[in-house]
C-alpha atoms as a PDB file:
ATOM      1  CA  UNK A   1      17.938   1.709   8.953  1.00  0.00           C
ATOM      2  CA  UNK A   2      16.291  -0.167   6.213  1.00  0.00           C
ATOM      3  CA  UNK A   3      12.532  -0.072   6.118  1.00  0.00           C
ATOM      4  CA  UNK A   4      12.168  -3.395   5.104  1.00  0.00           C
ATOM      5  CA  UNK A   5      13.897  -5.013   7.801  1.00  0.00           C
ATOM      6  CA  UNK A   6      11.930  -7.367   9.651  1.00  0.00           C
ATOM      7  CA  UNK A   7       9.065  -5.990   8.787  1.00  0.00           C
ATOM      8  CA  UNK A   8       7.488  -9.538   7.689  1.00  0.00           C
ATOM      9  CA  UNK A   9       7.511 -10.502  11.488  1.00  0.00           C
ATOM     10  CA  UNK A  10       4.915  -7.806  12.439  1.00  0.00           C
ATOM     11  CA  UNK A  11       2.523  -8.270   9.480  1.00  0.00           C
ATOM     12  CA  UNK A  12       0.107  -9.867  11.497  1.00  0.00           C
ATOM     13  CA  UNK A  13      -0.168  -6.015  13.670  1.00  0.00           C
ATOM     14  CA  UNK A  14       0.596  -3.962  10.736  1.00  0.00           C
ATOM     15  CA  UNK A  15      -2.423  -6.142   8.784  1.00  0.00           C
ATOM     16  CA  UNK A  16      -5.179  -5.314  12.158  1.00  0.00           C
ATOM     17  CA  UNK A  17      -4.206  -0.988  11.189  1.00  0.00           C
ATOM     18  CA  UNK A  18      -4.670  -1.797   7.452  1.00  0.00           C
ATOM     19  CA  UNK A  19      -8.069  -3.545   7.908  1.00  0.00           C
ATOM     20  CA  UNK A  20      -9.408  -0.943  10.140  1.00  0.00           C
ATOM     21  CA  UNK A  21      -8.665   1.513   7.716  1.00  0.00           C
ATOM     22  CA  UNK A  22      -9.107   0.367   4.516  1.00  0.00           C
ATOM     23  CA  UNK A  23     -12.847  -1.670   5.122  1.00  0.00           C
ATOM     24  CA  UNK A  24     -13.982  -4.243   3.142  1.00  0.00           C
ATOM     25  CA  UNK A  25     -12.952  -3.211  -0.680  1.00  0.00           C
ATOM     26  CA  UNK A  26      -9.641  -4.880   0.064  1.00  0.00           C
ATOM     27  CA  UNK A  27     -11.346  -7.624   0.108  1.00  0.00           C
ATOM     28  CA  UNK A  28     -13.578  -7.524  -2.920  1.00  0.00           C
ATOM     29  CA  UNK A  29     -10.072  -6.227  -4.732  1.00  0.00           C
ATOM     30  CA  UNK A  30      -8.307  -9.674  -3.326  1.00  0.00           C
ATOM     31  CA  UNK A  31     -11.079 -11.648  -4.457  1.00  0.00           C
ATOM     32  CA  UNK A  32     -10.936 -10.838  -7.844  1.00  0.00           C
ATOM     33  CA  UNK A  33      -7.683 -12.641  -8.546  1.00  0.00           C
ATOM     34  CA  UNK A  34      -8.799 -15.803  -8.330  1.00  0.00           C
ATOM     35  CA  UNK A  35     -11.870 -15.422 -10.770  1.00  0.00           C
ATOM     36  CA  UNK A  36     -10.381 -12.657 -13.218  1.00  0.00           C
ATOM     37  CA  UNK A  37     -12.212 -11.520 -16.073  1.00  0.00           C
ATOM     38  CA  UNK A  38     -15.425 -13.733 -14.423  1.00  0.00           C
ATOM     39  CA  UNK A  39     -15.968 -10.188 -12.852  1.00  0.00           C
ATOM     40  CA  UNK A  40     -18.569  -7.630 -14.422  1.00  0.00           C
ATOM     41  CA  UNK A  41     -17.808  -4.530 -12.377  1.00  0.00           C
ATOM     42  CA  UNK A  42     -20.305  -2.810 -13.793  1.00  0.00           C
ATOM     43  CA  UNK A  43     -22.798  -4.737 -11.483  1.00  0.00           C
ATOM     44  CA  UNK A  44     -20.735  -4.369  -8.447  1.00  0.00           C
ATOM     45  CA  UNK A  45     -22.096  -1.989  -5.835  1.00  0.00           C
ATOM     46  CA  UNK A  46     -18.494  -0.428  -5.404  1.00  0.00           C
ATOM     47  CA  UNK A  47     -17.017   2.841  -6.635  1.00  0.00           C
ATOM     48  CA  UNK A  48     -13.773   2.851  -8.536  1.00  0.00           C
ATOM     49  CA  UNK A  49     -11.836   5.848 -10.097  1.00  0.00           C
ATOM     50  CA  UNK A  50     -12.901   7.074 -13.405  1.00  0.00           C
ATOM     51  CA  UNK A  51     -11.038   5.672 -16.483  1.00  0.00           C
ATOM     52  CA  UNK A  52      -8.443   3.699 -14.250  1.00  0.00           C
ATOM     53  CA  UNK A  53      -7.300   0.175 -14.136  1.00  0.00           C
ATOM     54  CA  UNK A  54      -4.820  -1.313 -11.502  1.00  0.00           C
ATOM     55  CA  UNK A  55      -2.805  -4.618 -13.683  1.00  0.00           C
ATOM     56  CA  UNK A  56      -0.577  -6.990 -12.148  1.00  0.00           C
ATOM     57  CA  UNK A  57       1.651  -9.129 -14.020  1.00  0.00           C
ATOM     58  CA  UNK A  58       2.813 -12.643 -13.533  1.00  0.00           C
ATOM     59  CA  UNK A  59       6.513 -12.619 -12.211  1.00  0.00           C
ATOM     60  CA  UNK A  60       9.123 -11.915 -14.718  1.00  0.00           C
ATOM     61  CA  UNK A  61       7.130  -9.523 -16.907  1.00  0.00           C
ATOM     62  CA  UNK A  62       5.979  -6.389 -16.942  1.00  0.00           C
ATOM     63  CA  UNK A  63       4.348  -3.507 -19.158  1.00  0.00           C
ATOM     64  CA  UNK A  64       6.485  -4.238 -21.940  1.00  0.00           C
ATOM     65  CA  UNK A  65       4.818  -7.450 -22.760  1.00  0.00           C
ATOM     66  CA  UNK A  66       1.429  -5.599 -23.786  1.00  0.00           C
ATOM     67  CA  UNK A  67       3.336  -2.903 -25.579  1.00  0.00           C
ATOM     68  CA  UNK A  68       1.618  -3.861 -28.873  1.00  0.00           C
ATOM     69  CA  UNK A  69      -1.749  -3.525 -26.979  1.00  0.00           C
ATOM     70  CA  UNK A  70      -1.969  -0.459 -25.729  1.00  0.00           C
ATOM     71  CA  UNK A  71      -3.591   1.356 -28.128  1.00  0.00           C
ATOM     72  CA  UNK A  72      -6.022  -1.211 -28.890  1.00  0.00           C
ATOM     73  CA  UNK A  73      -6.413  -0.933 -24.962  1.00  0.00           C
ATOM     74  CA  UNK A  74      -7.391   2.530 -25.202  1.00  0.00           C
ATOM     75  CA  UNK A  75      -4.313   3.215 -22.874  1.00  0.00           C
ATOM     76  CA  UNK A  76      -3.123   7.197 -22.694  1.00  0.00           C
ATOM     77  CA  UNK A  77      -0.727   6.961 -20.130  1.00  0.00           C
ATOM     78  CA  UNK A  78       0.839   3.993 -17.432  1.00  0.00           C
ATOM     79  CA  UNK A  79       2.245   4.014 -14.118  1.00  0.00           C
ATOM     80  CA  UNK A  80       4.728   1.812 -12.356  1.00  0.00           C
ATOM     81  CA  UNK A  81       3.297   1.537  -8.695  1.00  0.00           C
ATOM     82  CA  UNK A  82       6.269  -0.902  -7.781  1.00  0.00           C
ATOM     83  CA  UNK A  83       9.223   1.724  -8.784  1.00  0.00           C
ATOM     84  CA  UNK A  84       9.691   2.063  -5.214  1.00  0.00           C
ATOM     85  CA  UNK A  85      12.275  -0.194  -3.987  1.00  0.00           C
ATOM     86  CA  UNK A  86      14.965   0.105  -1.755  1.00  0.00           C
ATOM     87  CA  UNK A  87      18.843  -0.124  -3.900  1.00  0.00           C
ATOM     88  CA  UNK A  88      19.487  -3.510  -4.446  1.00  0.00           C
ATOM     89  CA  UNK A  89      22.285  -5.221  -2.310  1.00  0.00           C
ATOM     90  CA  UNK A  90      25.395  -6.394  -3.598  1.00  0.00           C
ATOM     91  CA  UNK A  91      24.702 -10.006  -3.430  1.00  0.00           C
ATOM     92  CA  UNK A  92      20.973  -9.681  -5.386  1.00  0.00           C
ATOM     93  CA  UNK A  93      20.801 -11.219  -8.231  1.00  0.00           C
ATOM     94  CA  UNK A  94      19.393 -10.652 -11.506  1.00  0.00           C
ATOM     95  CA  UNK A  95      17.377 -13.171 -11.887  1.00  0.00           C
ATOM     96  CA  UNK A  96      16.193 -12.786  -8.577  1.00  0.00           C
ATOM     97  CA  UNK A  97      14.563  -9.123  -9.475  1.00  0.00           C
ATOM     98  CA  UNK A  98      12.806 -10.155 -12.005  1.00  0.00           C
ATOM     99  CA  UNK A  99      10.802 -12.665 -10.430  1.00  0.00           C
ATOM    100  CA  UNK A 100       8.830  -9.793  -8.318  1.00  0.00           C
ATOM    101  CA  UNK A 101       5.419  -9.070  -9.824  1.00  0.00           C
ATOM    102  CA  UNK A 102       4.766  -5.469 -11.062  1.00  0.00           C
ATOM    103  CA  UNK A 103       1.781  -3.501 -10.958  1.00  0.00           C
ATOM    104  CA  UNK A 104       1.388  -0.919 -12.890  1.00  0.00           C
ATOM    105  CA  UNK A 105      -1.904   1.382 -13.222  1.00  0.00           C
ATOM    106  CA  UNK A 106      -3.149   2.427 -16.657  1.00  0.00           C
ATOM    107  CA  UNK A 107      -5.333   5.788 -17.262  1.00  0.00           C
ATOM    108  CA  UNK A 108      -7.812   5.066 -20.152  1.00  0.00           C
ATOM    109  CA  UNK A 109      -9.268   7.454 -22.325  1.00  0.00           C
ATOM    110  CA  UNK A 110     -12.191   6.184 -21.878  1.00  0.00           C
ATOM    111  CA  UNK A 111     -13.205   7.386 -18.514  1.00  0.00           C
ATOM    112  CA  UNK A 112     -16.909   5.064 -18.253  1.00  0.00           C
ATOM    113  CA  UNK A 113     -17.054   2.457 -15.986  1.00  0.00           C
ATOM    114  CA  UNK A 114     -18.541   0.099 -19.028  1.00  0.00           C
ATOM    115  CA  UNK A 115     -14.673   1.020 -20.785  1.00  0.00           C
ATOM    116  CA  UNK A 116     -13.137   0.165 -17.433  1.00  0.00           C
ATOM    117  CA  UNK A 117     -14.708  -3.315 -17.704  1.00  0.00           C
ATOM    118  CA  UNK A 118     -13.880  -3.801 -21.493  1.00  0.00           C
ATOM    119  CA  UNK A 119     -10.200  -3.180 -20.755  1.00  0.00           C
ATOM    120  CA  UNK A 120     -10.443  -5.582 -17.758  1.00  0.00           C
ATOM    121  CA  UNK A 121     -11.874  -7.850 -20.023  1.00  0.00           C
ATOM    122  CA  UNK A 122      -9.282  -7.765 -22.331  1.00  0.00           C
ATOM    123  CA  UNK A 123      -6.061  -7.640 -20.006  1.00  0.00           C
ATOM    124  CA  UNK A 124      -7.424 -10.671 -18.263  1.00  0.00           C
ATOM    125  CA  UNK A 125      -7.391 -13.127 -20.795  1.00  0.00           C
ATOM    126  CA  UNK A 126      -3.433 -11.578 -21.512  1.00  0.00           C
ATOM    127  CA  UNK A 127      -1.058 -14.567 -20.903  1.00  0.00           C
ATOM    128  CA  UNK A 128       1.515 -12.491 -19.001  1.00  0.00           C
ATOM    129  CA  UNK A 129      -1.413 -10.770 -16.526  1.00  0.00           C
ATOM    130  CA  UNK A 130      -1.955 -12.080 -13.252  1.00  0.00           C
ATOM    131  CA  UNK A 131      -4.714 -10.307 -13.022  1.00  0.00           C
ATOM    132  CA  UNK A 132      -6.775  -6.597 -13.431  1.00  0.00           C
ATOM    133  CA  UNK A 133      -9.319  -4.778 -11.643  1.00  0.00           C
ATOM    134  CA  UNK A 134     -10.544  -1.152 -11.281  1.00  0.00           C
ATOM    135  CA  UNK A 135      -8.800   1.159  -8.908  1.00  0.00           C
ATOM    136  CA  UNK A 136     -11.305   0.997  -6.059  1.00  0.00           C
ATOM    137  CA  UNK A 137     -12.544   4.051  -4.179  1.00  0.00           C
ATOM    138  CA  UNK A 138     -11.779   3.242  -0.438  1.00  0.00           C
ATOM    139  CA  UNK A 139     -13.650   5.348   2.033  1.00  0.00           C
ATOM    140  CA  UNK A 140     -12.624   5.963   5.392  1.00  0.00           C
ATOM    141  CA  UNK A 141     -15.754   4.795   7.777  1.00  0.00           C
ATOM    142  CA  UNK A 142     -16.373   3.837  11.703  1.00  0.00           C
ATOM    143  CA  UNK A 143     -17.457   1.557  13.897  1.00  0.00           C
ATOM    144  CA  UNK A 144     -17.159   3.354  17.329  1.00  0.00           C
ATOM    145  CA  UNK A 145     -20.835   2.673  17.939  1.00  0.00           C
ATOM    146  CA  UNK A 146     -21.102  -0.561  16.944  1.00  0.00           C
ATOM    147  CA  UNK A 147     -21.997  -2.509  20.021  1.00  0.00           C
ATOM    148  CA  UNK A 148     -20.381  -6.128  19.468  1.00  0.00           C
ATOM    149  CA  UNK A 149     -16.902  -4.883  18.960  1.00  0.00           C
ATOM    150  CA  UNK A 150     -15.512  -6.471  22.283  1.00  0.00           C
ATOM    151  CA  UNK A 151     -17.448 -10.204  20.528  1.00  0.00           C
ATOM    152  CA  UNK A 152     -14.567  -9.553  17.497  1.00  0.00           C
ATOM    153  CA  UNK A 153     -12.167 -12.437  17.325  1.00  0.00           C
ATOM    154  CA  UNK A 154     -10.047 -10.735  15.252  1.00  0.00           C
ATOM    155  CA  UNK A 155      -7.050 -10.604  17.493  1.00  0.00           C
ATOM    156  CA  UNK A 156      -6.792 -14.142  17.515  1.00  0.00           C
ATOM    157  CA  UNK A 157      -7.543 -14.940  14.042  1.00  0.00           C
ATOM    158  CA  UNK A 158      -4.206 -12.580  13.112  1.00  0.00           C
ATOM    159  CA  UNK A 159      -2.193 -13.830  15.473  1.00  0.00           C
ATOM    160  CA  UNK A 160      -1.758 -10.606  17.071  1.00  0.00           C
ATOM    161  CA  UNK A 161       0.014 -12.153  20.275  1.00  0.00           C
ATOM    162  CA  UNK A 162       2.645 -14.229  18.390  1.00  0.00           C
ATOM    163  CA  UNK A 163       3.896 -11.134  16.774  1.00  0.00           C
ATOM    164  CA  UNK A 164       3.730  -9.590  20.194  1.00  0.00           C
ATOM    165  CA  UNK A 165       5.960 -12.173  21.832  1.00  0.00           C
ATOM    166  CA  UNK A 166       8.446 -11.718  18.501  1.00  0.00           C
ATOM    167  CA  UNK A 167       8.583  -8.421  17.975  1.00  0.00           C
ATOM    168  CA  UNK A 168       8.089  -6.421  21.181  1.00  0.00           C
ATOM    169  CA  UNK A 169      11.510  -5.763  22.401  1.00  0.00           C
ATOM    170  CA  UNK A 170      13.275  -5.605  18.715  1.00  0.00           C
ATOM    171  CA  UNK A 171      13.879  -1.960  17.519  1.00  0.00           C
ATOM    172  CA  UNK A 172      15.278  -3.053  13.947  1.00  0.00           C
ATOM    173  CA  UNK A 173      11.665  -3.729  13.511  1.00  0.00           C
ATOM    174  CA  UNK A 174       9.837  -1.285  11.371  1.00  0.00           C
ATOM    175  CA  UNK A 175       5.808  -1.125  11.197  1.00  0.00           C
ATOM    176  CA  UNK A 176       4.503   0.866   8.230  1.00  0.00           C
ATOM    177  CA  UNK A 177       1.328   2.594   9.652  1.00  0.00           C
ATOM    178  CA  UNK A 178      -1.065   2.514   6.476  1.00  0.00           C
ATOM    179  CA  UNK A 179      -3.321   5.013   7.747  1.00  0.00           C
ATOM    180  CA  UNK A 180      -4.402   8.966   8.164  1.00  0.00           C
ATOM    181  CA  UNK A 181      -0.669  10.053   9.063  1.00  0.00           C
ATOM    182  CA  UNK A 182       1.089  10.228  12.177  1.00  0.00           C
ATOM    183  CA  UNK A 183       2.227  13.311  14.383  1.00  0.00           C
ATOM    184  CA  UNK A 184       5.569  12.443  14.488  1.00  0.00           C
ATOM    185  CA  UNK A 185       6.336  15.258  17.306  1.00  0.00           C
ATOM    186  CA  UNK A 186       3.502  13.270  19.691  1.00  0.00           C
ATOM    187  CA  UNK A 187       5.578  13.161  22.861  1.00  0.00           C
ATOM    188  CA  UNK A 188       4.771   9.293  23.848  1.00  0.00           C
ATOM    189  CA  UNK A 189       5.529   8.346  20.007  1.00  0.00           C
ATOM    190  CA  UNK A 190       8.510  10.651  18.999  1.00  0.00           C
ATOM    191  CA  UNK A 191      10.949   7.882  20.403  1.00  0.00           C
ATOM    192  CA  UNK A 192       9.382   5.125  18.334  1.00  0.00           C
ATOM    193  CA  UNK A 193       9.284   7.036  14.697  1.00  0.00           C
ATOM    194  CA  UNK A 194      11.567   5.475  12.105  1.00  0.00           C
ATOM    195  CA  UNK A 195      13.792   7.726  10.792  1.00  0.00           C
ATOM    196  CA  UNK A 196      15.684   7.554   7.353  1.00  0.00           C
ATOM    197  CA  UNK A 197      18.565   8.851   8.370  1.00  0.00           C
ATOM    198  CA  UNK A 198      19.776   9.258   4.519  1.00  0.00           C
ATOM    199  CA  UNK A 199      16.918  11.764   3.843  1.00  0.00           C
ATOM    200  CA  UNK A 200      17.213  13.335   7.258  1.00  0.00           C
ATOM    201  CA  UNK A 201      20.686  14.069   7.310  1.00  0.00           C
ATOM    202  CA  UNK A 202      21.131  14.270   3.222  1.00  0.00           C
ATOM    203  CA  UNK A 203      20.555  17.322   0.747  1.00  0.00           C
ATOM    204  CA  UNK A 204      16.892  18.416   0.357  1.00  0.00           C
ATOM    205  CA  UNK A 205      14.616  18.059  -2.348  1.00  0.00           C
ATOM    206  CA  UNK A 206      17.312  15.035  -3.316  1.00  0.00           C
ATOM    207  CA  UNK A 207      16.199  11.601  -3.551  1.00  0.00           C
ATOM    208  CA  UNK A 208      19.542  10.446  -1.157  1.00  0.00           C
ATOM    209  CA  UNK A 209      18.717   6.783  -1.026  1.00  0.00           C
ATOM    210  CA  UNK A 210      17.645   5.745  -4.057  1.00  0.00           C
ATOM    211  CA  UNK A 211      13.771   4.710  -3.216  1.00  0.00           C
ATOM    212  CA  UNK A 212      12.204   7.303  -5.748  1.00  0.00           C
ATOM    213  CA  UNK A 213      10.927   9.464  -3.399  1.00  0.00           C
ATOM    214  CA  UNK A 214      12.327  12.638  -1.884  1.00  0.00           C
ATOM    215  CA  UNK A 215      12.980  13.921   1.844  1.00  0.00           C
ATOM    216  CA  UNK A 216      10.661  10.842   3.024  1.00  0.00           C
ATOM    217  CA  UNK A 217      12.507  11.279   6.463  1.00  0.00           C
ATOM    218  CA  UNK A 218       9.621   9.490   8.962  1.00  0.00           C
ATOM    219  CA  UNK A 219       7.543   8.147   6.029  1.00  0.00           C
ATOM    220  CA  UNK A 220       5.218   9.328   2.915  1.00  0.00           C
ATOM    221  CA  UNK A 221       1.872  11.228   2.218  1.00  0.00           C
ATOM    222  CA  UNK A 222       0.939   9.281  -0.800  1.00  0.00           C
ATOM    223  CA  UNK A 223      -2.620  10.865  -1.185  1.00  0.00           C
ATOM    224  CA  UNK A 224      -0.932  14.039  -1.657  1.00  0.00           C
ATOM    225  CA  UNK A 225       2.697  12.796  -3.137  1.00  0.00           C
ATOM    226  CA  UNK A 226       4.210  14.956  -0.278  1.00  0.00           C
ATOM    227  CA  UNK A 227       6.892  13.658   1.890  1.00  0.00           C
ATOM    228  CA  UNK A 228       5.451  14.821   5.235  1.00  0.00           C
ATOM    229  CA  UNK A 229       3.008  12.375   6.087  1.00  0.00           C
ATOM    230  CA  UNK A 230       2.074  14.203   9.582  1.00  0.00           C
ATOM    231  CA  UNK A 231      -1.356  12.931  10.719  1.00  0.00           C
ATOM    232  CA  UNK A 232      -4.426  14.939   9.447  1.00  0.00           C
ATOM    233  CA  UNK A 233      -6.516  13.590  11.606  1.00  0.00           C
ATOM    234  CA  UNK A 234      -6.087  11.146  14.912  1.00  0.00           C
ATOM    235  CA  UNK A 235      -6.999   7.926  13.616  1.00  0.00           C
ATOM    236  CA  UNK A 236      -3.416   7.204  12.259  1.00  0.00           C
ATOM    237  CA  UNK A 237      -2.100   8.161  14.977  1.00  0.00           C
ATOM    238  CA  UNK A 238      -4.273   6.902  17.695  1.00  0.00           C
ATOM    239  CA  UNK A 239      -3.097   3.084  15.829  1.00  0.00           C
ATOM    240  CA  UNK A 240       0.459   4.019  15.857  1.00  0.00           C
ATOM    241  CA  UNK A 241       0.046   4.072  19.477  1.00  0.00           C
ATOM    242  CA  UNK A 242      -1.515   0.768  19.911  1.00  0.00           C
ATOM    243  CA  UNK A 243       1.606  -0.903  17.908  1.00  0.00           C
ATOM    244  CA  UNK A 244       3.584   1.055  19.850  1.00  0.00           C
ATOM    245  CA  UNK A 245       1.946   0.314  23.060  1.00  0.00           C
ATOM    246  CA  UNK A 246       1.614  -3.629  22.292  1.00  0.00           C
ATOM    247  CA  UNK A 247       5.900  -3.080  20.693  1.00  0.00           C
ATOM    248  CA  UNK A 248       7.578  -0.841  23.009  1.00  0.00           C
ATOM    249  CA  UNK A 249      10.650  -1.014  21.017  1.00  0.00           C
ATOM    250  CA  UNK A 250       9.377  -0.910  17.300  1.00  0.00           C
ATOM    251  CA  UNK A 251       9.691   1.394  14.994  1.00  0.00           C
ATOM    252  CA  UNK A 252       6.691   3.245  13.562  1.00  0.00           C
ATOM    253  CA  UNK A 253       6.697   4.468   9.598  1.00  0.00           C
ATOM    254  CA  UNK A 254       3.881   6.807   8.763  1.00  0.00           C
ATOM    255  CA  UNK A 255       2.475   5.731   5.249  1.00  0.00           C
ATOM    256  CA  UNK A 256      -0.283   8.032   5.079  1.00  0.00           C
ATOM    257  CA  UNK A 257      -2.599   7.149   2.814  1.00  0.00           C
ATOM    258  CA  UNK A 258      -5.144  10.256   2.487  1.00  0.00           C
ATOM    259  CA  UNK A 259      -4.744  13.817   2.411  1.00  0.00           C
ATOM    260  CA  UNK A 260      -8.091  15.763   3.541  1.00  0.00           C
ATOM    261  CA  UNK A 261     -10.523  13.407   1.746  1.00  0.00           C
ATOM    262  CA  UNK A 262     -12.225  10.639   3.451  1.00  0.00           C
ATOM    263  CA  UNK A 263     -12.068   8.987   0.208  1.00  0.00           C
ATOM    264  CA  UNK A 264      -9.373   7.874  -1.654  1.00  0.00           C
ATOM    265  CA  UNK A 265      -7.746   5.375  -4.350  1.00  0.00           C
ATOM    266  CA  UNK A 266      -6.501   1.279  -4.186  1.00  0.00           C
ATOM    267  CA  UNK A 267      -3.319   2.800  -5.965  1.00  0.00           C
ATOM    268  CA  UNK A 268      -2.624   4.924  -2.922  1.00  0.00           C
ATOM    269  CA  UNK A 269      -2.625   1.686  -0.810  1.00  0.00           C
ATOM    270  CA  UNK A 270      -0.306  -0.310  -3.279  1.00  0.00           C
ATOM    271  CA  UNK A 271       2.440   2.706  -3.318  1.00  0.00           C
ATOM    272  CA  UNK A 272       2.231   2.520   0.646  1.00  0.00           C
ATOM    273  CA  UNK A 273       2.654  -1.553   1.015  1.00  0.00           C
ATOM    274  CA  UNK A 274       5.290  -0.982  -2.406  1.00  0.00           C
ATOM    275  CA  UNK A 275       7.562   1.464  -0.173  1.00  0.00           C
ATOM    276  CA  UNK A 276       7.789  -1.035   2.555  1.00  0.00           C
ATOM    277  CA  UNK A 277       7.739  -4.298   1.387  1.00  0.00           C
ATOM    278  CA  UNK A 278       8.748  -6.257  -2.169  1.00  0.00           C
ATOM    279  CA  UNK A 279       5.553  -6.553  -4.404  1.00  0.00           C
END
């Protein structure tokens, strides 16, 4: 079964697990493309990882463009975070690849937050760059005792019903769980975990369907780079079962995003949403 099938028609549920999990640096990070290098992180009361800087480039183009500007960047070494993609079909064309946007994430020598912004600076006014922004620290938190949760209108703002009504008696639809795991062996979920049959019934330690990543039978721990994404910790799972109690039929893809730590990195969150979805 192809993860990415139909998975567009239950972004409105997948997007509710993200935003519990993930808090509100998503939405600083979102922000920041529409007023670029107008940004001085340095005065933003948000932690990012040392020395790191998340790029993405307008569609068609990719690191190559800055090749000359590396240095002068400060750059020591780069990293495609939208490598994983699912073999291309037969009637995919060319042209049509290259108008997905890439993101790759750079590691800077300079590991201050004041060469973080400099390099920021300096990819933003690139012609080819979308935009560029640190690789914020996201921090697991809760709300359990936060009395006005049953005032939230959230479940009508994402249009959690319509994907209810669409999407609740499908099984080719796949939900990728952006969260703390999933125990796939939990008796009222084992029926609803996605399995990728190529990995699960190919050779091990072999990437058998061509997504870059090995023996990613039920999903991916990407805080650990570790293809068993069991849950450490019932948060992840505890949401799988909501989807899976509002979708009887779906199937659930654990795209666990931290492994131990409470806190963890944006590019762990752009390698989950990469794995499951086109950039």
């Amino acid at each position: 079964m192809n993860l990415k099938k139909n998975v567009a028609k239950f972004l409105a549920l997948t997007t509710m697990v993200v935003g519990t999990f993930a808090g509100s640096q998503f939405a600083l990070a979102n922000n920041s493309v529409d007023v670029g290098n107008e940004i001085n992180y340095l005065n933003v009361d948000y932690t990012f990882a040392e020395g790191r800087v998340i790029v993405v480039f307008k569609e068609g183009y990719d690191i190559s463009v800055i090749s000359d500007k590396l240095k002068d960047l400060g750059v020591e070494s780069f990293e495609d975070l939208t490598k994983a993609q699912k073999p291309s079909k037969a009637n995919d064309s060319s042209t049509e690849k290259k108008k997905k946007k890439k993101i790759f994430l750079l590691h800077l020598k300079n590991k201050t937050r004041d060469g973080v912004q400099k390099a920021i600076e300096k990819l933003n006014n690139e012609p080819y760059v979308a935009y560029a922004e640190p690789d914020f620290l996201i921090e697991t938190k809760s709300d359990q005792n936060n009395s006005g949760n049953n005032k939230v209108d959230s479940m009508r703002i994402i249009k959690a019903q319509e994907a209810i009504d669409m999407c609740a008696g499908n099984p080719d639809v796949v939900v990728g769980v952006i969260d703390s795991g999933i125990d796939y062996n939990h008796p009222a979920l084992v029926n609803n975990m996605w399995v990728n049959t190529a990995e699960a019934w190919g050779i091990p330690n072999r990437d058998d369907d061509g997504n870059t990543y090995k023996d990613d039978i039920y999903g991916y721990d990407f805080g650990a780079n570790d293809p068993d994404p069991i849950g450490i910790s019932d948060h992840g799972t505890h949401c799988a079962g909501i989807i899976a109690g509002f979708g009887p039929n779906v199937k659930l893809a654990a795209l666990k995003h931290n492994s131990g730590s409470l806190i963890n990195d944006l590019t762990c969150a752009v390698k989950c949403k990469t794995l499951c979805s086109d950039p």
